[in-house]
C-alpha atoms as a PDB file:
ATOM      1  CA  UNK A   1       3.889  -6.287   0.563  1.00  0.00           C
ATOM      2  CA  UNK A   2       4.537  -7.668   4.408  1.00  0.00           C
ATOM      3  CA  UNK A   3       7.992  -5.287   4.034  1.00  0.00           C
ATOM      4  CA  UNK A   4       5.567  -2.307   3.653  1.00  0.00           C
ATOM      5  CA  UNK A   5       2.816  -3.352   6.223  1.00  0.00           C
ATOM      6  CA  UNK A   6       5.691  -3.735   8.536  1.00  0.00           C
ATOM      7  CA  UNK A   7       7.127  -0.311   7.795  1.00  0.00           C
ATOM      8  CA  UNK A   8       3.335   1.502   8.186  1.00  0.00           C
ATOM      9  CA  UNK A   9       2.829  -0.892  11.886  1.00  0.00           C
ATOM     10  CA  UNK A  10       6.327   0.736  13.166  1.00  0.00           C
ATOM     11  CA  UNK A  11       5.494   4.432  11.897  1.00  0.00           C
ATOM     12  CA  UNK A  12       1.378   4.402  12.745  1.00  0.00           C
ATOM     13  CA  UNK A  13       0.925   1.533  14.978  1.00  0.00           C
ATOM     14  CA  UNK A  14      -0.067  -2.218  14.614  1.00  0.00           C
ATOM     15  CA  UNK A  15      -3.736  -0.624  14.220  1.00  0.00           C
ATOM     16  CA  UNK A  16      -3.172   1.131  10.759  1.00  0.00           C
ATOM     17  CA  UNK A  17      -1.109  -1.938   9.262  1.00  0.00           C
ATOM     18  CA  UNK A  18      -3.965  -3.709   9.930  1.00  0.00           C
ATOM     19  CA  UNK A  19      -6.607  -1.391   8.614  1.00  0.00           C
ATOM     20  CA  UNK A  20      -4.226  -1.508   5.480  1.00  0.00           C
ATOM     21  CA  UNK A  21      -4.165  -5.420   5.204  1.00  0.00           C
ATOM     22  CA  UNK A  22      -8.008  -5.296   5.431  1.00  0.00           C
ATOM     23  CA  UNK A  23      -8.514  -2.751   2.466  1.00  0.00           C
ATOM     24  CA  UNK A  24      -5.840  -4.433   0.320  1.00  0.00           C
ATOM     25  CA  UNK A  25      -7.786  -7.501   0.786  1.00  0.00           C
ATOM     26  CA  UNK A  26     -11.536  -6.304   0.230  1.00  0.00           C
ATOM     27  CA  UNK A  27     -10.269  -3.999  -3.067  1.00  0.00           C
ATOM     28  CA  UNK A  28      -7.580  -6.128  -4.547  1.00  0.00           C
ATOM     29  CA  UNK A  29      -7.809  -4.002  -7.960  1.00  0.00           C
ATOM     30  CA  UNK A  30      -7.548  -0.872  -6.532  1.00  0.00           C
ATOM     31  CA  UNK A  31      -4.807   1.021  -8.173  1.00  0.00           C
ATOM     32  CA  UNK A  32      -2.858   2.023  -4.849  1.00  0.00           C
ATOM     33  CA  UNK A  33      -3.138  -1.730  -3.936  1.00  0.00           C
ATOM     34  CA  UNK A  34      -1.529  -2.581  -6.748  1.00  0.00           C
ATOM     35  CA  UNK A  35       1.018  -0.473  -6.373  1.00  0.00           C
ATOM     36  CA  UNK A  36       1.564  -1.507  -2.879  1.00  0.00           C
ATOM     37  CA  UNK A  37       1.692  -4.774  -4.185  1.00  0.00           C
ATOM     38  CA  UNK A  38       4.142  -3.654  -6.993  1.00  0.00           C
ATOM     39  CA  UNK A  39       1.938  -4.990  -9.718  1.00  0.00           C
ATOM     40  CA  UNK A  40       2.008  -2.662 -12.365  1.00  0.00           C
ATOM     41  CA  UNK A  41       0.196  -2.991 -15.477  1.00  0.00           C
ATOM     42  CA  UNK A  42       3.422  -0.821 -17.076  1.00  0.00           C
ATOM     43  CA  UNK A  43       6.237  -2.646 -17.140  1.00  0.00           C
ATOM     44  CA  UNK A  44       7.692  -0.616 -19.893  1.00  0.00           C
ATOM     45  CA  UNK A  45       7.587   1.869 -17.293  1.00  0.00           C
ATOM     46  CA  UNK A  46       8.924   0.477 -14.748  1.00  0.00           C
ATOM     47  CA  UNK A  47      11.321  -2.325 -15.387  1.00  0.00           C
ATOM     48  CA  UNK A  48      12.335  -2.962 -11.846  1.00  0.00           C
ATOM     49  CA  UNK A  49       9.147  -2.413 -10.265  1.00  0.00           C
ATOM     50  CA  UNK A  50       7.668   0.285  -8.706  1.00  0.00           C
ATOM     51  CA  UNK A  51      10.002   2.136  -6.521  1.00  0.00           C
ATOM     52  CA  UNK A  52      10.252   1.513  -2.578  1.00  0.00           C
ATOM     53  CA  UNK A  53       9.277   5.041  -1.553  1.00  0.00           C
ATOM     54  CA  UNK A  54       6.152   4.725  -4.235  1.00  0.00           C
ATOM     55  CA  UNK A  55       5.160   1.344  -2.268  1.00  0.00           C
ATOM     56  CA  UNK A  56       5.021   3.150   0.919  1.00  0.00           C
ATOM     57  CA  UNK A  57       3.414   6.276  -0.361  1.00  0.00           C
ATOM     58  CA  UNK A  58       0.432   4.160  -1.665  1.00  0.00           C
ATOM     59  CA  UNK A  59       0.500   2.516   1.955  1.00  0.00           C
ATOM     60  CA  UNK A  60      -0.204   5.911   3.519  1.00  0.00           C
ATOM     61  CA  UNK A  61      -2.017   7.050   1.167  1.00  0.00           C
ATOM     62  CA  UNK A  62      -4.571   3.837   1.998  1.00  0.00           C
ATOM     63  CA  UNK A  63      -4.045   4.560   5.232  1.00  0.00           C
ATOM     64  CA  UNK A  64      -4.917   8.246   5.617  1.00  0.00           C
ATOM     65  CA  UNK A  65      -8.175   7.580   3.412  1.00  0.00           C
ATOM     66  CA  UNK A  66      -9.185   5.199   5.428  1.00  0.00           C
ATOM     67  CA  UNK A  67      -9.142   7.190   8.320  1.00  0.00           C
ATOM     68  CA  UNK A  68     -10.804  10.441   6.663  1.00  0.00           C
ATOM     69  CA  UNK A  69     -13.155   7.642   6.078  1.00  0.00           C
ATOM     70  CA  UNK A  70     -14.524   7.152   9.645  1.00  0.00           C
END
């Protein structure tokens, strides 16, 4: 997950990895946390894990509803 947060500090800023960090924390069930966290409930689905570019997605996706947000 720190792979990811790193990724979303060097495209948005230190500001929104840290706005990400807090929401995974406070809504650890949350379905895109989970995927940013690449635990997936179907395995069957997704033998390897959830792709790289679907971790990030989720990561923006946190991100840009958190700022519609304010």
């Amino acid at each position: 997950m720190y792979g990811i947060l790193s990724l979303i500090g060097k495209k948005y800023g230190k500001d929104a990895m840290r706005r990400v960090l807090a929401i995974a924390q406070k809504y650890p069930n949350d379905r895109h946390v989970k995927t940013l966290k690449n635990q997936t409930m179907y395995e069957a689905w997704y033998p390897r894990g959830v792709s790289l570019e679907s971790r990030i997605g989720a990561a923006e996706g946190v991100y840009n509803a958190s700022k519609s947000s304010h």
